[in-house]
C-alpha atoms as a PDB file:
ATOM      1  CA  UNK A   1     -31.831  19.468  13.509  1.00  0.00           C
ATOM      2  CA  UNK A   2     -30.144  16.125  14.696  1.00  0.00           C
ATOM      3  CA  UNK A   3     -28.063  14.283  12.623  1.00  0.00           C
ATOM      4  CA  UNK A   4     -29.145  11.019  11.866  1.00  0.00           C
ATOM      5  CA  UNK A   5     -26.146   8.903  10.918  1.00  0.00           C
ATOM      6  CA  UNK A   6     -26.283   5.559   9.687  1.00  0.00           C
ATOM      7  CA  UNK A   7     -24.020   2.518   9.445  1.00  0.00           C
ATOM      8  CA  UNK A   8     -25.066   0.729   6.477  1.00  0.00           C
ATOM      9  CA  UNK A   9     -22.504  -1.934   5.956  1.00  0.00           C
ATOM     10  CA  UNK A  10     -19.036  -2.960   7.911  1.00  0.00           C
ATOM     11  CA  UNK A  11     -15.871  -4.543   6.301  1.00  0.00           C
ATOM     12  CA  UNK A  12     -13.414  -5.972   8.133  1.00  0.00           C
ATOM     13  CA  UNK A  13     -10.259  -6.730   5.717  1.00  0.00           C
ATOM     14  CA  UNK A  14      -7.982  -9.431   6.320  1.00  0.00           C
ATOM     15  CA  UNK A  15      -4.673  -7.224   6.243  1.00  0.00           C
ATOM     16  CA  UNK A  16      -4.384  -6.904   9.893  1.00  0.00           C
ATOM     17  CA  UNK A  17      -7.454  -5.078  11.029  1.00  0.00           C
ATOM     18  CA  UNK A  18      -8.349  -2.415   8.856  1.00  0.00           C
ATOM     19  CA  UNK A  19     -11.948  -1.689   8.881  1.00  0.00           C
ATOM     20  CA  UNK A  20     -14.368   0.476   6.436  1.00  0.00           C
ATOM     21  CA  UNK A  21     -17.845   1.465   7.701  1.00  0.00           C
ATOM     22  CA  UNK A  22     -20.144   2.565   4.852  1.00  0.00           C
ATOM     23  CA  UNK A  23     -22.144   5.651   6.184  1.00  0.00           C
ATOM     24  CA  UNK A  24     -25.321   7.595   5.477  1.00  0.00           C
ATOM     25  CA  UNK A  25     -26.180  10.949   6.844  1.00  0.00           C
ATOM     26  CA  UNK A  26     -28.985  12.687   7.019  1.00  0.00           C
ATOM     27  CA  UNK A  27     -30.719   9.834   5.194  1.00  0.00           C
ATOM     28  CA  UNK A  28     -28.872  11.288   2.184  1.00  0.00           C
ATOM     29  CA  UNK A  29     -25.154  11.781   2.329  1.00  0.00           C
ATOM     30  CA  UNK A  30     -23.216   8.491   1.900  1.00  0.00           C
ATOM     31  CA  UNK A  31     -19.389   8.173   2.967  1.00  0.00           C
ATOM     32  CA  UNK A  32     -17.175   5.958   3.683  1.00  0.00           C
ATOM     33  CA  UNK A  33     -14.904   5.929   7.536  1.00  0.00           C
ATOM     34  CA  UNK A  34     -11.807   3.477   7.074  1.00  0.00           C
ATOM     35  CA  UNK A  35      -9.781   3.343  10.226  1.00  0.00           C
ATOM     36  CA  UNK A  36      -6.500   1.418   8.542  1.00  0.00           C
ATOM     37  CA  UNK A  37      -4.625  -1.688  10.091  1.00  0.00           C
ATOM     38  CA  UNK A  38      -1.352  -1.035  12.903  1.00  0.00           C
ATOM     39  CA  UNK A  39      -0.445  -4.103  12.801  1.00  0.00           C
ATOM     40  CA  UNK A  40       1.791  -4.025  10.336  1.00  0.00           C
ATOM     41  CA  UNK A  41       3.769  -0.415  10.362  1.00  0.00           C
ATOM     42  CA  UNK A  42       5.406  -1.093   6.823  1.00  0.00           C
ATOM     43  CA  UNK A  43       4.952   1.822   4.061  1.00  0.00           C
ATOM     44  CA  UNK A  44       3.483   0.013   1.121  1.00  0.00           C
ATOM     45  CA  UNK A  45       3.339   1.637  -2.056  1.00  0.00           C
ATOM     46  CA  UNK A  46      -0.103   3.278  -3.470  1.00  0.00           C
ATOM     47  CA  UNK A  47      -1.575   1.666   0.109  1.00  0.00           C
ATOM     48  CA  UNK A  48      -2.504   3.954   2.856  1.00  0.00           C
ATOM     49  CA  UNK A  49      -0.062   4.749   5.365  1.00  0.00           C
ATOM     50  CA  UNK A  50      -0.622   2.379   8.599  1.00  0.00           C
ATOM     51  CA  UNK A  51      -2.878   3.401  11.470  1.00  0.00           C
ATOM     52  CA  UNK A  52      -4.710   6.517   9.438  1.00  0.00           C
ATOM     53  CA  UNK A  53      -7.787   7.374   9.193  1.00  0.00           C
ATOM     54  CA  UNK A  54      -9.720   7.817   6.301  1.00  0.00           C
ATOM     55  CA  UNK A  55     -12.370   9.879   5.166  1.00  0.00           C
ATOM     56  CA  UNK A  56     -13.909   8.526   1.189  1.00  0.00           C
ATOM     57  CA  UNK A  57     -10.034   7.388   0.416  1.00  0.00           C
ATOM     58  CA  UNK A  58      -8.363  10.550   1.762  1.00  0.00           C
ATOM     59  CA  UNK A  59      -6.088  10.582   4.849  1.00  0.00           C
ATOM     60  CA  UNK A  60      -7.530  12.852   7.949  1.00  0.00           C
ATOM     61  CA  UNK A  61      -5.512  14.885   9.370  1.00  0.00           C
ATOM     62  CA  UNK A  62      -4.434  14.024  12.905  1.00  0.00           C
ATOM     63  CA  UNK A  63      -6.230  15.715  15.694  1.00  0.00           C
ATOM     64  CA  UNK A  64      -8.252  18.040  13.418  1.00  0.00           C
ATOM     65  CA  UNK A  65     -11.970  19.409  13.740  1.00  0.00           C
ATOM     66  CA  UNK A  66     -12.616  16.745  10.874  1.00  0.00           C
ATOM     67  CA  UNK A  67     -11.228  14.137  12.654  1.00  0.00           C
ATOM     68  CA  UNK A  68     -13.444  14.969  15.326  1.00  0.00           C
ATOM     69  CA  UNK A  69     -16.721  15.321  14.445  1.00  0.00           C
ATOM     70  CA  UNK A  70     -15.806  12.003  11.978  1.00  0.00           C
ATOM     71  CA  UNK A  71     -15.232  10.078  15.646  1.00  0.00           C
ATOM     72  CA  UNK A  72     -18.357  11.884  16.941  1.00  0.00           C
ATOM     73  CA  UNK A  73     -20.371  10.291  14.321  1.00  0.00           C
ATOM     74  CA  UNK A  74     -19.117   7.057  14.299  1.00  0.00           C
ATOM     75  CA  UNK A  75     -20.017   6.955  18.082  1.00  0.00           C
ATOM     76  CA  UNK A  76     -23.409   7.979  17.836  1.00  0.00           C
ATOM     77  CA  UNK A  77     -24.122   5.878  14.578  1.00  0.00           C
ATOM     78  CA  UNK A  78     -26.729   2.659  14.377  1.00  0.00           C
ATOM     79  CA  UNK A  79     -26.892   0.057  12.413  1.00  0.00           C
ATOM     80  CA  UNK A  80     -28.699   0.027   9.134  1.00  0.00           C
ATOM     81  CA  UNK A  81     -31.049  -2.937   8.422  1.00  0.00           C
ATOM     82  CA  UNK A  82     -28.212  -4.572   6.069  1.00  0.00           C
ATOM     83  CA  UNK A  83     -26.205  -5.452   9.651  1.00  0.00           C
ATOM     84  CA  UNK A  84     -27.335  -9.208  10.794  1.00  0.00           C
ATOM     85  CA  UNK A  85     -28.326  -9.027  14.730  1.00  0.00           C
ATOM     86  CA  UNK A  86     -26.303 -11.450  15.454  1.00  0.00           C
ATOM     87  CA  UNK A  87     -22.925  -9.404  14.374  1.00  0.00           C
ATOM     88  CA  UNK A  88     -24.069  -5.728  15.961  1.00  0.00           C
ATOM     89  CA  UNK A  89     -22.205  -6.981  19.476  1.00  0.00           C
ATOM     90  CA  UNK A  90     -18.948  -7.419  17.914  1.00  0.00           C
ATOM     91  CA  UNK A  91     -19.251  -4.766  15.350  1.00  0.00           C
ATOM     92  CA  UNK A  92     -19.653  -2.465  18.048  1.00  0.00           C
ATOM     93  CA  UNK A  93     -16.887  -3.967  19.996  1.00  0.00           C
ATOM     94  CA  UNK A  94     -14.195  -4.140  16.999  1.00  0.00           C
ATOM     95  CA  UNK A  95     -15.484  -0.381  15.967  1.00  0.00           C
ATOM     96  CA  UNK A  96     -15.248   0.886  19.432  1.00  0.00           C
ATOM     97  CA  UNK A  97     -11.516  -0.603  19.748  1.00  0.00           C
ATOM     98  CA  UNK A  98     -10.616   1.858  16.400  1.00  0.00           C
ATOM     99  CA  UNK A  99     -12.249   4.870  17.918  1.00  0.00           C
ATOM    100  CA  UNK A 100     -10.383   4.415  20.865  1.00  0.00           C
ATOM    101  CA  UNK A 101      -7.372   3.487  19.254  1.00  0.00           C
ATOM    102  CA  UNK A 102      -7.353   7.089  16.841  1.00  0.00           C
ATOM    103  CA  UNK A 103      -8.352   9.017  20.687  1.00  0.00           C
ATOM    104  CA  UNK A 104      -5.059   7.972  21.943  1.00  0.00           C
ATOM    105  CA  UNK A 105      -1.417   8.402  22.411  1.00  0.00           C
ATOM    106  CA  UNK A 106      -0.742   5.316  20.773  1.00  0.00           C
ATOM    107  CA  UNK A 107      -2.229   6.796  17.640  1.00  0.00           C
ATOM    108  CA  UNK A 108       0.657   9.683  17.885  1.00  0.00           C
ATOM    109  CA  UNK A 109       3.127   6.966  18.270  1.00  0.00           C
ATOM    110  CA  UNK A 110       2.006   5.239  15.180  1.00  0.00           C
ATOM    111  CA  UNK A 111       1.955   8.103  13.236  1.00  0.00           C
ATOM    112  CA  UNK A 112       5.841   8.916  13.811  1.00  0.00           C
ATOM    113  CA  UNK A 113       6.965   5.585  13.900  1.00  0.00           C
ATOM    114  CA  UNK A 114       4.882   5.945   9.799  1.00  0.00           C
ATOM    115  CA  UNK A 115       6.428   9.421   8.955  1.00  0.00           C
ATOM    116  CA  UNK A 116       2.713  10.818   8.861  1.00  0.00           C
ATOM    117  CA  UNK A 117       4.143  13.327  11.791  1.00  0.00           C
ATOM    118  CA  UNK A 118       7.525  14.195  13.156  1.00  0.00           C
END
């Protein structure tokens, strides 16, 4: 059976670029992705740690089969009927930056520069 995944909303926080897509699979299973800001690599309590990625509030491990087929998803999503026309372009853009940003070596960097690996 092929997964139908869903993008029903997008928000784009004014902290430096961390973005939450609100997801439906299936037609059924709701989640939320949150690929977090790297602009700013401070530790700030009770926020998550800079450059994760998130899976319903919880960090994903780096590299993992989770953090895979999350990525998989995201690339293969569409747009739910919430998402004006006129925004899908960028969307797609901005979203397609974070994908690409948690595929590579930059995202290792991050991560030790944040103490999420050694």
């Amino acid at each position: 059976m092929k997964k139908i995944v869903i993008i029903e909303d997008v928000h784009c926080w004014m902290d430096g670029g961390t973005i939450t897509l609100k997801m439906k699979k299936n037609e059924s299973l709701l989640y939320d992705v949150e690929f977090v800001q790297k602009v700013s690599l401070t530790n700030r309590e009770k926020l998550p740690l800079p450059g994760s990625l998130l899976l319903n509030n919880e960090e994903v491990e780096i590299r993992s089969a989770l953090e895979t087929e999350i990525l998989s998803e995201v690339k293969v999503a569409e747009f739910g009927v919430k998402i004006v026309a006129r925004e899908k372009e960028l969307l797609k853009k901005i979203i397609s930056e974070a994908v690409e940003f948690i595929e590579s070596e930059d995202y290792i960097e991050v991560a030790k520069k944040v103490g999420r690996i050694k």
